[in-house]
C-alpha atoms as a PDB file:
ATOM      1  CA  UNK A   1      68.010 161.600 102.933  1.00  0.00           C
ATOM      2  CA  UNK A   2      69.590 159.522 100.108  1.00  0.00           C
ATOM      3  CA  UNK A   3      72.135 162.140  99.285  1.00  0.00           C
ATOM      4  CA  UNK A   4      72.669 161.962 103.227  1.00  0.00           C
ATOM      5  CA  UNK A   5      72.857 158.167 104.054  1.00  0.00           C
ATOM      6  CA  UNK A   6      75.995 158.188 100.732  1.00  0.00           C
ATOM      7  CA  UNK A   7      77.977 160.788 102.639  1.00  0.00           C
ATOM      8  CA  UNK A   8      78.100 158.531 105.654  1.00  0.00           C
ATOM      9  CA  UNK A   9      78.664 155.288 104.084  1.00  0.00           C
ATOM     10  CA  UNK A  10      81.290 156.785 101.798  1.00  0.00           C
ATOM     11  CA  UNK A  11      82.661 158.146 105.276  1.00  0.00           C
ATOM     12  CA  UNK A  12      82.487 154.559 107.341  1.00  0.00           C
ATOM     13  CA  UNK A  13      84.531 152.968 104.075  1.00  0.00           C
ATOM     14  CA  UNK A  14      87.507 155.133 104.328  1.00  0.00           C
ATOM     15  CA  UNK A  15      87.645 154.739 107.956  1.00  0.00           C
ATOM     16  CA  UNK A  16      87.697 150.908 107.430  1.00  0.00           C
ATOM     17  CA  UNK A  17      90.481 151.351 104.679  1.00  0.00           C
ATOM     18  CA  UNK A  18      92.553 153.654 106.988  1.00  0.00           C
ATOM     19  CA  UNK A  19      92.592 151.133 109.569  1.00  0.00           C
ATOM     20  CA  UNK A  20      93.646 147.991 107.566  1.00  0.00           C
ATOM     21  CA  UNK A  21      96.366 150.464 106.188  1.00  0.00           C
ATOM     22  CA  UNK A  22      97.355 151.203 109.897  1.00  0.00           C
ATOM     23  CA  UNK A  23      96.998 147.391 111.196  1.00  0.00           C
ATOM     24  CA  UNK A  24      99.153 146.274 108.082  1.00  0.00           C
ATOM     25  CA  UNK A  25     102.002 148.902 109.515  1.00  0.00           C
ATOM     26  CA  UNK A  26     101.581 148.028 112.813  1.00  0.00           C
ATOM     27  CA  UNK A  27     102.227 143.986 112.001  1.00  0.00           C
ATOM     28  CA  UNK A  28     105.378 144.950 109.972  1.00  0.00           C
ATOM     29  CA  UNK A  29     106.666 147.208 112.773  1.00  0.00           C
ATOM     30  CA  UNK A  30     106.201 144.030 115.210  1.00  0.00           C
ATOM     31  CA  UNK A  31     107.503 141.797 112.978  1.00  0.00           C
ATOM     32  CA  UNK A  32     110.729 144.126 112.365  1.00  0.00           C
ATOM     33  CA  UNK A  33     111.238 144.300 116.025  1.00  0.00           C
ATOM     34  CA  UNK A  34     110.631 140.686 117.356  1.00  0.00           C
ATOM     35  CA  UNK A  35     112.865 140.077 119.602  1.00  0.00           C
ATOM     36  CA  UNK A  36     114.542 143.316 119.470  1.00  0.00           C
ATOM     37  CA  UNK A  37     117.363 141.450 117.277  1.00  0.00           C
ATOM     38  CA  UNK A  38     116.641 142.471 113.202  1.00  0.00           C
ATOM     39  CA  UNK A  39     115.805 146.307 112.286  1.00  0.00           C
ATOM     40  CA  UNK A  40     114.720 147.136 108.568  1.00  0.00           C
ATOM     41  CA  UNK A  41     116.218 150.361 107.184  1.00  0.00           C
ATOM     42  CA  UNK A  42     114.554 152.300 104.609  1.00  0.00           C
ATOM     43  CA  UNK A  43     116.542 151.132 101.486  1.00  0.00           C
ATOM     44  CA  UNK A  44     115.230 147.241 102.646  1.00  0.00           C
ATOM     45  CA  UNK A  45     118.375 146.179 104.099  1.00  0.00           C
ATOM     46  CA  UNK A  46     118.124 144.366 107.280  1.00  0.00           C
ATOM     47  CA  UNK A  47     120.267 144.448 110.468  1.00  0.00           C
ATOM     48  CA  UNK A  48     121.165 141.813 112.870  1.00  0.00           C
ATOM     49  CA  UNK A  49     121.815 142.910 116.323  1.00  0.00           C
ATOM     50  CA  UNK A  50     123.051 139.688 117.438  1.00  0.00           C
ATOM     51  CA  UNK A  51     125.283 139.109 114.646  1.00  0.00           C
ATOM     52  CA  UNK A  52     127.519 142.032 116.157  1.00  0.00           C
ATOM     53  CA  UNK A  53     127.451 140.556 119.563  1.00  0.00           C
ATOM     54  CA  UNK A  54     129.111 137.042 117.817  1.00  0.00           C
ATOM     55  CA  UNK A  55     131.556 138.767 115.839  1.00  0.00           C
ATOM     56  CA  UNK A  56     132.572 140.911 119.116  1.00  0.00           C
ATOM     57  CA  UNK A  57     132.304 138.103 121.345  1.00  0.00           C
ATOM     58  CA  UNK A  58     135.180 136.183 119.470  1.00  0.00           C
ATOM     59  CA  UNK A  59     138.441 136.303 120.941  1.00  0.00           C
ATOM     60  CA  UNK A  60     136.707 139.379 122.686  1.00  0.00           C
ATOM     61  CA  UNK A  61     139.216 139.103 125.659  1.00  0.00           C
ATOM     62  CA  UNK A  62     141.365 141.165 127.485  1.00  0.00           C
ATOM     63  CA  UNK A  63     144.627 138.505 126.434  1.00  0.00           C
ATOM     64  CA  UNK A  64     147.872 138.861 127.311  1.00  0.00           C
ATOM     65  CA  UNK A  65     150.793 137.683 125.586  1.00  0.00           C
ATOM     66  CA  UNK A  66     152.914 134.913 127.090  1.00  0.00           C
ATOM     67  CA  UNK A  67     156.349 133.619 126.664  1.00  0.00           C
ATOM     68  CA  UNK A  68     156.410 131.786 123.758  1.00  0.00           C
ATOM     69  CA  UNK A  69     157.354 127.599 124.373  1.00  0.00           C
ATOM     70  CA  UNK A  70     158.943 125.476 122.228  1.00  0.00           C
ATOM     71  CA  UNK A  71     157.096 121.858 122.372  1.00  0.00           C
ATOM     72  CA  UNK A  72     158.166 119.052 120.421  1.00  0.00           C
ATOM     73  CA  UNK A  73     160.765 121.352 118.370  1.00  0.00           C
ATOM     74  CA  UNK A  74     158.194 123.643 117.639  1.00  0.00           C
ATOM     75  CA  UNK A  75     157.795 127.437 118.753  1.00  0.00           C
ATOM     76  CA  UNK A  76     154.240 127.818 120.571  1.00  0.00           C
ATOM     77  CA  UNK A  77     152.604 130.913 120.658  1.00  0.00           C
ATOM     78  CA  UNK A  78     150.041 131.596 124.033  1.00  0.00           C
ATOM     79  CA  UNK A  79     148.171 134.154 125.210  1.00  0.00           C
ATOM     80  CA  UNK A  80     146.328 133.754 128.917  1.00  0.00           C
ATOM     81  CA  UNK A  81     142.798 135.677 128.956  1.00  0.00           C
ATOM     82  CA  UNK A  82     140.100 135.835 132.004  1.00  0.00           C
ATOM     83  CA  UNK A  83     143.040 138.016 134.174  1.00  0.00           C
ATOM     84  CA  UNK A  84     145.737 135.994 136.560  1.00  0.00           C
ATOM     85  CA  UNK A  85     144.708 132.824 137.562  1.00  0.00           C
ATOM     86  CA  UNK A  86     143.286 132.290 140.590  1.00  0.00           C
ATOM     87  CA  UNK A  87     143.056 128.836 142.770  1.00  0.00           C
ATOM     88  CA  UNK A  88     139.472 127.360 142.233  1.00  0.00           C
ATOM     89  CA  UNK A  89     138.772 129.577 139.600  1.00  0.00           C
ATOM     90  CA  UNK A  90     138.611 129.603 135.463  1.00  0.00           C
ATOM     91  CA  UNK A  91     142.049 130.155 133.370  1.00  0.00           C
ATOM     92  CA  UNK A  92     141.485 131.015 129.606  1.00  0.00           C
ATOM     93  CA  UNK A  93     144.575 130.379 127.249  1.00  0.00           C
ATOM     94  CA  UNK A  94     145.022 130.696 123.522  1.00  0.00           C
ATOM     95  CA  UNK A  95     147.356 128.703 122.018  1.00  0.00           C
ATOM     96  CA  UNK A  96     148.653 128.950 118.421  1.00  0.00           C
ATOM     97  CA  UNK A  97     150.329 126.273 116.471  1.00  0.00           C
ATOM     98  CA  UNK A  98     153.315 126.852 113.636  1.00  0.00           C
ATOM     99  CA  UNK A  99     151.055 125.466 111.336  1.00  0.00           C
ATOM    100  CA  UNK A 100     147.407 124.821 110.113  1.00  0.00           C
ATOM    101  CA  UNK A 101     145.905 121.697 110.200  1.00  0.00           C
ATOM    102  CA  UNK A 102     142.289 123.446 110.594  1.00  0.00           C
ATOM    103  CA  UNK A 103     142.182 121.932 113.661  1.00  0.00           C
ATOM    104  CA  UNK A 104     143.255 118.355 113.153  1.00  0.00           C
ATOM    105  CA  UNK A 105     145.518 118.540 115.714  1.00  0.00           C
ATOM    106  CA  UNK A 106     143.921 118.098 119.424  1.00  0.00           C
ATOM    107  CA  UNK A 107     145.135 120.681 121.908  1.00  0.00           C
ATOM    108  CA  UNK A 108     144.584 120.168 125.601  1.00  0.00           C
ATOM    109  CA  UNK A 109     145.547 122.088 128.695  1.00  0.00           C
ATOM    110  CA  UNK A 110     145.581 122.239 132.539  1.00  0.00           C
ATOM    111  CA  UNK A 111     146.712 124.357 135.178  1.00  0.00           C
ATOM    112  CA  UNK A 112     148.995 123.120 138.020  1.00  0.00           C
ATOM    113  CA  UNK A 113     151.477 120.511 137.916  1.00  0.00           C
ATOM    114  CA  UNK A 114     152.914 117.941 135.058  1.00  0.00           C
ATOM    115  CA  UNK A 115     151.367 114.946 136.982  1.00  0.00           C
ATOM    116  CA  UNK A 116     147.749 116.572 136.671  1.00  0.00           C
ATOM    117  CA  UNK A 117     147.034 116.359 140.109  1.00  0.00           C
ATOM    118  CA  UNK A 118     143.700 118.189 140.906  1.00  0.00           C
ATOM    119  CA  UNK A 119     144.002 119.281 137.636  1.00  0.00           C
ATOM    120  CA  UNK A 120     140.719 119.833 135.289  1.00  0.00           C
ATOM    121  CA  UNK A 121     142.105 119.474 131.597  1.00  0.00           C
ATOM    122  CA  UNK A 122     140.549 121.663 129.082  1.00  0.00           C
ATOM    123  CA  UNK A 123     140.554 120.616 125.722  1.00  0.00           C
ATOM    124  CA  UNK A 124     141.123 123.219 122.892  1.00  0.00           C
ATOM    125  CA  UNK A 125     138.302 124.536 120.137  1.00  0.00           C
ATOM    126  CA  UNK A 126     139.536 125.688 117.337  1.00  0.00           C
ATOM    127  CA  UNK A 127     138.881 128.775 115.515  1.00  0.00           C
ATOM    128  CA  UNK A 128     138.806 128.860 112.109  1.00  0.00           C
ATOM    129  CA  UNK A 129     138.863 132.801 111.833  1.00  0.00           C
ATOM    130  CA  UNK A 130     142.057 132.883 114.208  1.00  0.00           C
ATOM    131  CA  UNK A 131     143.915 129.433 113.390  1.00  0.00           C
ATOM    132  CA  UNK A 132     144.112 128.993 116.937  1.00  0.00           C
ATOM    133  CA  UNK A 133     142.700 127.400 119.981  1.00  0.00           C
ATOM    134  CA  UNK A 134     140.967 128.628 122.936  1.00  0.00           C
ATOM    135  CA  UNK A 135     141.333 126.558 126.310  1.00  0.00           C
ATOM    136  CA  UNK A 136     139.220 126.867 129.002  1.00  0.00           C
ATOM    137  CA  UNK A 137     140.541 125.093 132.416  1.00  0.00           C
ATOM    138  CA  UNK A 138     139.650 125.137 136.554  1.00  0.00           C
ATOM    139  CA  UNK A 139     142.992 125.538 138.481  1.00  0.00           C
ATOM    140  CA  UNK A 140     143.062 123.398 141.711  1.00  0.00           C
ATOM    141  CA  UNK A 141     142.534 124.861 144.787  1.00  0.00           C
ATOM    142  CA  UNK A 142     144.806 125.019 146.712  1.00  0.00           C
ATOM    143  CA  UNK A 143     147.336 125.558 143.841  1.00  0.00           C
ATOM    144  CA  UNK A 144     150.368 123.810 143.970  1.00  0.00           C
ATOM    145  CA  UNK A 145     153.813 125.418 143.935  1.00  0.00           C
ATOM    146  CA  UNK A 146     155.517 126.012 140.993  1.00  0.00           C
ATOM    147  CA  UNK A 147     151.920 126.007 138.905  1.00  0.00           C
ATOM    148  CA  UNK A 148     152.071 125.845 135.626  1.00  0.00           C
ATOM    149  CA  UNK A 149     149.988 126.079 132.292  1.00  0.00           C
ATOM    150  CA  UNK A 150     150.614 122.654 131.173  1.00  0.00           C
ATOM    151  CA  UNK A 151     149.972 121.925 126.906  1.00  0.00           C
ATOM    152  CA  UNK A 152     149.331 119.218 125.426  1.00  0.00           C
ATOM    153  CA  UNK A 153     149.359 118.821 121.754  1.00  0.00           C
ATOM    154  CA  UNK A 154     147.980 115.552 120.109  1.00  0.00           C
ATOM    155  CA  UNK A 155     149.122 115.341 116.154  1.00  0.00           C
ATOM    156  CA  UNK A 156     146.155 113.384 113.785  1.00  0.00           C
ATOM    157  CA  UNK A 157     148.915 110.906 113.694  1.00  0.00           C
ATOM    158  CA  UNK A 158     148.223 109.743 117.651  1.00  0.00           C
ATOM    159  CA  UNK A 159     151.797 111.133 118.294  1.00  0.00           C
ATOM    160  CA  UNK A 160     151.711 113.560 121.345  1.00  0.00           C
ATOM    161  CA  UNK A 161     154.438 116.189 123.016  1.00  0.00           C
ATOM    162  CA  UNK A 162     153.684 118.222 126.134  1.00  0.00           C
ATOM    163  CA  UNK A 163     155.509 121.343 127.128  1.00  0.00           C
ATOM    164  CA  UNK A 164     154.437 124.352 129.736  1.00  0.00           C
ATOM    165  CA  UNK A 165     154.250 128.085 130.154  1.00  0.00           C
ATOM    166  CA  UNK A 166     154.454 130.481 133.311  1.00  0.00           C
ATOM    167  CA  UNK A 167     150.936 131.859 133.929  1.00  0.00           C
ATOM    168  CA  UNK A 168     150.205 135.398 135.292  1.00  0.00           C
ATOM    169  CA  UNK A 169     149.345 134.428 138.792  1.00  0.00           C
ATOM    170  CA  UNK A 170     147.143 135.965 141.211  1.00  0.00           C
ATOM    171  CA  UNK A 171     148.296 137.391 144.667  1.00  0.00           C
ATOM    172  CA  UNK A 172     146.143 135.352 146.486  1.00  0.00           C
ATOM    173  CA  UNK A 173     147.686 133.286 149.181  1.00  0.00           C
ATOM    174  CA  UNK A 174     148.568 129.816 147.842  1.00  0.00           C
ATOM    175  CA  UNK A 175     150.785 126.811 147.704  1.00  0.00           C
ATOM    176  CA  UNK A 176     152.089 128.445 144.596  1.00  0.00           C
ATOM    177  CA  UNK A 177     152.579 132.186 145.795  1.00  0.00           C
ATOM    178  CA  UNK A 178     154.324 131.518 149.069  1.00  0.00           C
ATOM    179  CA  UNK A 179     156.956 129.185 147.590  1.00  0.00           C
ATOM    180  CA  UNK A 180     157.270 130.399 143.912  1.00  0.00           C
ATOM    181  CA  UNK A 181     160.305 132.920 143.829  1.00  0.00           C
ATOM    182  CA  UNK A 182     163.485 130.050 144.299  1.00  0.00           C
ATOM    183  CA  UNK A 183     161.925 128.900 147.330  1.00  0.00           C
ATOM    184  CA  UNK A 184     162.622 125.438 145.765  1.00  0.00           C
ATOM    185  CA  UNK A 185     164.379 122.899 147.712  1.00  0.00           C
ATOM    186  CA  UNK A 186     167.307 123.529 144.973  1.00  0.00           C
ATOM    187  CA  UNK A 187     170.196 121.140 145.426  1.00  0.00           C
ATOM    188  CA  UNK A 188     173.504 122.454 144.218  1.00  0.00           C
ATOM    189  CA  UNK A 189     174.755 120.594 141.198  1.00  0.00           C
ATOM    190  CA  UNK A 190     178.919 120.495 139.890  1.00  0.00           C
ATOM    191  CA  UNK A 191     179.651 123.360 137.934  1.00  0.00           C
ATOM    192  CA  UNK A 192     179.912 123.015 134.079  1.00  0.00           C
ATOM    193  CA  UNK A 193     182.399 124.299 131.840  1.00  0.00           C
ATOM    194  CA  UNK A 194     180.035 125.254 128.658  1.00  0.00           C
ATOM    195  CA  UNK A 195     182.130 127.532 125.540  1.00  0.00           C
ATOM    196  CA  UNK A 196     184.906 128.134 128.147  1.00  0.00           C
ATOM    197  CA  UNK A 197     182.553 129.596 130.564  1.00  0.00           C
ATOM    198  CA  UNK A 198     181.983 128.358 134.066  1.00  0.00           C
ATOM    199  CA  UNK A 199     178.069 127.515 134.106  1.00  0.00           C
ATOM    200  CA  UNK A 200     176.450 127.357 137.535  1.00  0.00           C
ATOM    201  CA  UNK A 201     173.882 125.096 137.927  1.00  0.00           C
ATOM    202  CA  UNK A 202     171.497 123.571 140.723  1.00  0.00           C
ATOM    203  CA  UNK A 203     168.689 121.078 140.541  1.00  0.00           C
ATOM    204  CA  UNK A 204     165.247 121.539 141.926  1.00  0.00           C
ATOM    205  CA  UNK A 205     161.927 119.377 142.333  1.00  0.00           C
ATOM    206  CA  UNK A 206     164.105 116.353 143.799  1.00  0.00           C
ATOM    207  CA  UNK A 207     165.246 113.459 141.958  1.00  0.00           C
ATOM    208  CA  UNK A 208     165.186 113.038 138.092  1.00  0.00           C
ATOM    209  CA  UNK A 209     162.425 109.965 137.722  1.00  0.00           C
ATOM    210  CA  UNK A 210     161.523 108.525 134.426  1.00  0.00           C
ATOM    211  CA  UNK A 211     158.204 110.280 132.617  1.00  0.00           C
ATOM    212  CA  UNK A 212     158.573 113.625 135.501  1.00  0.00           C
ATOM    213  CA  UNK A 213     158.869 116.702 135.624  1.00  0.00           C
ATOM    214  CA  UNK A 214     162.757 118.135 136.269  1.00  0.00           C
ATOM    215  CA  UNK A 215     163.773 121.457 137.615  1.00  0.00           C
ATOM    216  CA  UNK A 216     167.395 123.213 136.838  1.00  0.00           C
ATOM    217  CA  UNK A 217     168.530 126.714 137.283  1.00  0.00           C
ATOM    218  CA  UNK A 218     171.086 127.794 135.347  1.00  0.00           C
ATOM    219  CA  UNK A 219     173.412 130.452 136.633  1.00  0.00           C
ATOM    220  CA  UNK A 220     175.511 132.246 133.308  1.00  0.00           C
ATOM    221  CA  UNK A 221     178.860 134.398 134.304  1.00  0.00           C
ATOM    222  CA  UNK A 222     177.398 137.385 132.650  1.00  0.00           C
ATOM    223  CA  UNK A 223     174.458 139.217 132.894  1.00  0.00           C
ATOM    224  CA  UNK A 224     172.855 140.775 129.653  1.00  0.00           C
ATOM    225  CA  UNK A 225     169.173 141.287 131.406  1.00  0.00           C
ATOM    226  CA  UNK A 226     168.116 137.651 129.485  1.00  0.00           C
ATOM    227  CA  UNK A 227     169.259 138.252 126.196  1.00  0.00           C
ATOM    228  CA  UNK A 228     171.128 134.838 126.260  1.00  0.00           C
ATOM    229  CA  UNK A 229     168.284 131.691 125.310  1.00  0.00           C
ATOM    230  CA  UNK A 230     169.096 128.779 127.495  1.00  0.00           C
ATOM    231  CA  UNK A 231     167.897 125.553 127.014  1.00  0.00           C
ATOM    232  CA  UNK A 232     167.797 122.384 128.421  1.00  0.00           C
ATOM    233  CA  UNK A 233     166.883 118.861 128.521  1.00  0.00           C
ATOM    234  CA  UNK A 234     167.197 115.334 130.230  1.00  0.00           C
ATOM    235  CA  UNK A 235     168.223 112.042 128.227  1.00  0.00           C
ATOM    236  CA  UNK A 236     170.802 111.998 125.784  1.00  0.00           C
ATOM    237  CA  UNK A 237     172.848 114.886 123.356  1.00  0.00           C
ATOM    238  CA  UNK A 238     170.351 113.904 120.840  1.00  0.00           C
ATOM    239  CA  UNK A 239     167.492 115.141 122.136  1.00  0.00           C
ATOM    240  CA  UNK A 240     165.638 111.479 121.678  1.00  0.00           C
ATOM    241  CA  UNK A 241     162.443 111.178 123.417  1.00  0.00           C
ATOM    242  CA  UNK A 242     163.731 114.148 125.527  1.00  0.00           C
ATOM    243  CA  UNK A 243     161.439 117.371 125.918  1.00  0.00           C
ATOM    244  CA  UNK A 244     163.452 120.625 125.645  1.00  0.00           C
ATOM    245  CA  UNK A 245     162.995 123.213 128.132  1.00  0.00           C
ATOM    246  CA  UNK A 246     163.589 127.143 127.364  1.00  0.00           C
ATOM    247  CA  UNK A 247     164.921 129.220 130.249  1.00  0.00           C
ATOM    248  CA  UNK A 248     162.760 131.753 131.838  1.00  0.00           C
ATOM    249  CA  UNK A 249     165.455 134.659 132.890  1.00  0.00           C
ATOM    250  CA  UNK A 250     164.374 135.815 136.460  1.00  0.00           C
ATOM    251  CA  UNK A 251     166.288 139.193 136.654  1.00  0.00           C
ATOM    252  CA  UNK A 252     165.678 139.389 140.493  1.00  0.00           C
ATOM    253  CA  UNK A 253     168.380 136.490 140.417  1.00  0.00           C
ATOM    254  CA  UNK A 254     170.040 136.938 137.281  1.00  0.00           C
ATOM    255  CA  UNK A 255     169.521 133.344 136.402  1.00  0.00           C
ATOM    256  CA  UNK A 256     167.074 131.068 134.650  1.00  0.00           C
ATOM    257  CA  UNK A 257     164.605 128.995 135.066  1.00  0.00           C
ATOM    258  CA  UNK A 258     164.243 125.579 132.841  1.00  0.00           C
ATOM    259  CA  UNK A 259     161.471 122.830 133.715  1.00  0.00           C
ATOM    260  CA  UNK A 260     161.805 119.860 131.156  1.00  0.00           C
ATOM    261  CA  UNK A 261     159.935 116.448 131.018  1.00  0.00           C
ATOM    262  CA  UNK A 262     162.344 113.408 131.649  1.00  0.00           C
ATOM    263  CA  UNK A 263     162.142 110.637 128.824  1.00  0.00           C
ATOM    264  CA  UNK A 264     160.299 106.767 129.821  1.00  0.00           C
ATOM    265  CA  UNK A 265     162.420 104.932 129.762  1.00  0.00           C
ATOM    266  CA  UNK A 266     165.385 107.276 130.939  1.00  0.00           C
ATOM    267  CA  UNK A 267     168.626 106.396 128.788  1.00  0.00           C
ATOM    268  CA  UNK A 268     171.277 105.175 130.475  1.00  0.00           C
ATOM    269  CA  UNK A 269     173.768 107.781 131.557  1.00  0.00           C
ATOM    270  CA  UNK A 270     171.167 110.206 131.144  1.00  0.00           C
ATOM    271  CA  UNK A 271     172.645 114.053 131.411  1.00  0.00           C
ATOM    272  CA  UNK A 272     170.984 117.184 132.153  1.00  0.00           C
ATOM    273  CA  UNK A 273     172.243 118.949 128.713  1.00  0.00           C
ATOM    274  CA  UNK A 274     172.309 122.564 128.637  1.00  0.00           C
ATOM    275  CA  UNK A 275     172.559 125.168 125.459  1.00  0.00           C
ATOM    276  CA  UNK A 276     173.242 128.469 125.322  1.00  0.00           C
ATOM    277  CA  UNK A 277     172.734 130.428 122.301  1.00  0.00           C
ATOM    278  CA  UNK A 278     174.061 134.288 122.836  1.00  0.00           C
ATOM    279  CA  UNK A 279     172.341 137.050 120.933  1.00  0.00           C
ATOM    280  CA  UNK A 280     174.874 136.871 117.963  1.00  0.00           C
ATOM    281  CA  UNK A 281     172.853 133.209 117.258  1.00  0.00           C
ATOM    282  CA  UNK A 282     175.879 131.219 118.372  1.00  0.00           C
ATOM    283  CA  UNK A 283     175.355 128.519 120.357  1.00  0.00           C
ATOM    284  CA  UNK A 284     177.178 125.632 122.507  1.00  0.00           C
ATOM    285  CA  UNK A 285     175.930 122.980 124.125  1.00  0.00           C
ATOM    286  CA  UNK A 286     177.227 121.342 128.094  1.00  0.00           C
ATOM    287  CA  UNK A 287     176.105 118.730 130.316  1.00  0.00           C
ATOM    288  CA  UNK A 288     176.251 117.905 133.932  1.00  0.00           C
ATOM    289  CA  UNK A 289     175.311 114.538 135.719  1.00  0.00           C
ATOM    290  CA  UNK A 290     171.720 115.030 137.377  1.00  0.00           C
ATOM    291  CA  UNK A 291     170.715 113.825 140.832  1.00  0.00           C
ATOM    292  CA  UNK A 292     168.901 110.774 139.788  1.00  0.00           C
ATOM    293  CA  UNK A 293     166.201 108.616 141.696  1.00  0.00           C
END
């Protein structure tokens, strides 16, 4: 009986021991999976689930390159994500500066028209890994004609330029859509005789008003599919406390579009000056008398 009542307390122990061993397991296990997020590997390495989603989520868009702008003298580059942009819905753009400031420099955007009208302005967070900015802004509804992504860039020094950028638009039925290809009320303007060549040009978006938004097409006597960069800009020759506009060559009319924001106060005798620089980098410079308010 004694030799009997050992066998079965000897038996009861290990039973006990086996399922502390198993309990211990079973708590690591949980505690390995909490959350789904961290695994343990055998060589006691961890694994963070989530830290894969983060480093996939950033700048995880399906971005498309725009036309680089030059703002302030300085070549912008953009990138529009979230698809075409849509009236009453998100935009997403990227913009990257010429130079890094690790984000000193305040970047803002909008989507619509220079005066902000309806406008929800976004303002940019920077990211380090990129050295750039990501925008998030709602476009009006209903969008106006001639939309625009609209930048603003604010230096640590207070001083701020603002230039804009053609976005991939939607083909929903809008303001924007139903009047955007030339269906400006574009006024003819006098020819100009720029390098020898005879420069057509017309004025859109009415009259040039201090602190606004002007509108001139530029018409070359040659056609080299947009090779040709044509600027332009209202004020003086100088350029003072003008913005400069680049041309965006429309091939469907062989001409180019410039938008450029007037000076306040406007100069006197303030021109609508035009430069053309060919492919070869040369480049000279016109001006015509704008249709003034």
């Amino acid at each position: 009986m004694k030799s009997l009542a050992s066998i079965i307390a000897a038996l009861a122990l290990l039973v006990f021991v086996g399922g502390c061993g198993n309990s211990d397991e079973a708590d690591k296990t949980a505690g390995n999976n909490a959350g789904g997020d961290t695994h343990t590997h055998a060589d006691g390495s961890t694994h963070d689930d989530h830290a894969d989603d983060a480093a996939a989520h950033d700048h995880a868009h399906d971005e498309v390159d725009l036309d680089p702008v030059t703002i302030g003298g300085m070549r912008i580059e953009l990138a529009q994500g979230h698809g075409a942009v849509e009236a009453g819905a998100e935009g997403h753009l990227v913009v990257k500066l010429p130079y890094n400031d690790n984000g000193a420099t305040i970047v803002r955007a909008w989507i619509g028209g220079a005066d902000r009208t309806m406008s929800m302005v976004g303002v940019g967070e920077y990211a380090p890994s990129h050295d750039d900015y990501d925008i998030h802004a709602m476009a009006p509804d209903p969008l106006p004609a001639n939309t625009r992504w609209w930048i603003e860039l604010e230096k640590p020094d207070g001083t701020k330029v603002v230039g804009s950028a053609m976005p991939i638009m939607g083909a929903g039925e809008t303001e924007a859509s139903e009047d955007h290809d030339h269906a400006h009320d574009e006024v003819d303007l006098d020819p100009a005789t720029i390098g020898g060549m005879r420069v057509e040009l017309a004025q859109g978006h009415g009259a040039v008003s201090a602190g606004q938004e002007g509108h001139l097409v530029v018409k070359l006597p040659y056609n080299d599919r947009g090779a040709t960069i044509v600027r332009a800009w209202i004020g003086t020759e100088d350029r003072t406390m003008s913005m400069v506009g680049v041309g965006e060559y429309a091939p469907s009319h062989d001409d180019y579009d410039i938008h450029a924001m007037a000076p306040d106060p406007m100069p006197a005798d303030a021109m609508w000056w035009i430069e053309i620089e060919k492919p070869d980098g040369t480049k000279v410079v016109g001006s015509v008398k704008p249709i003034m308010e």
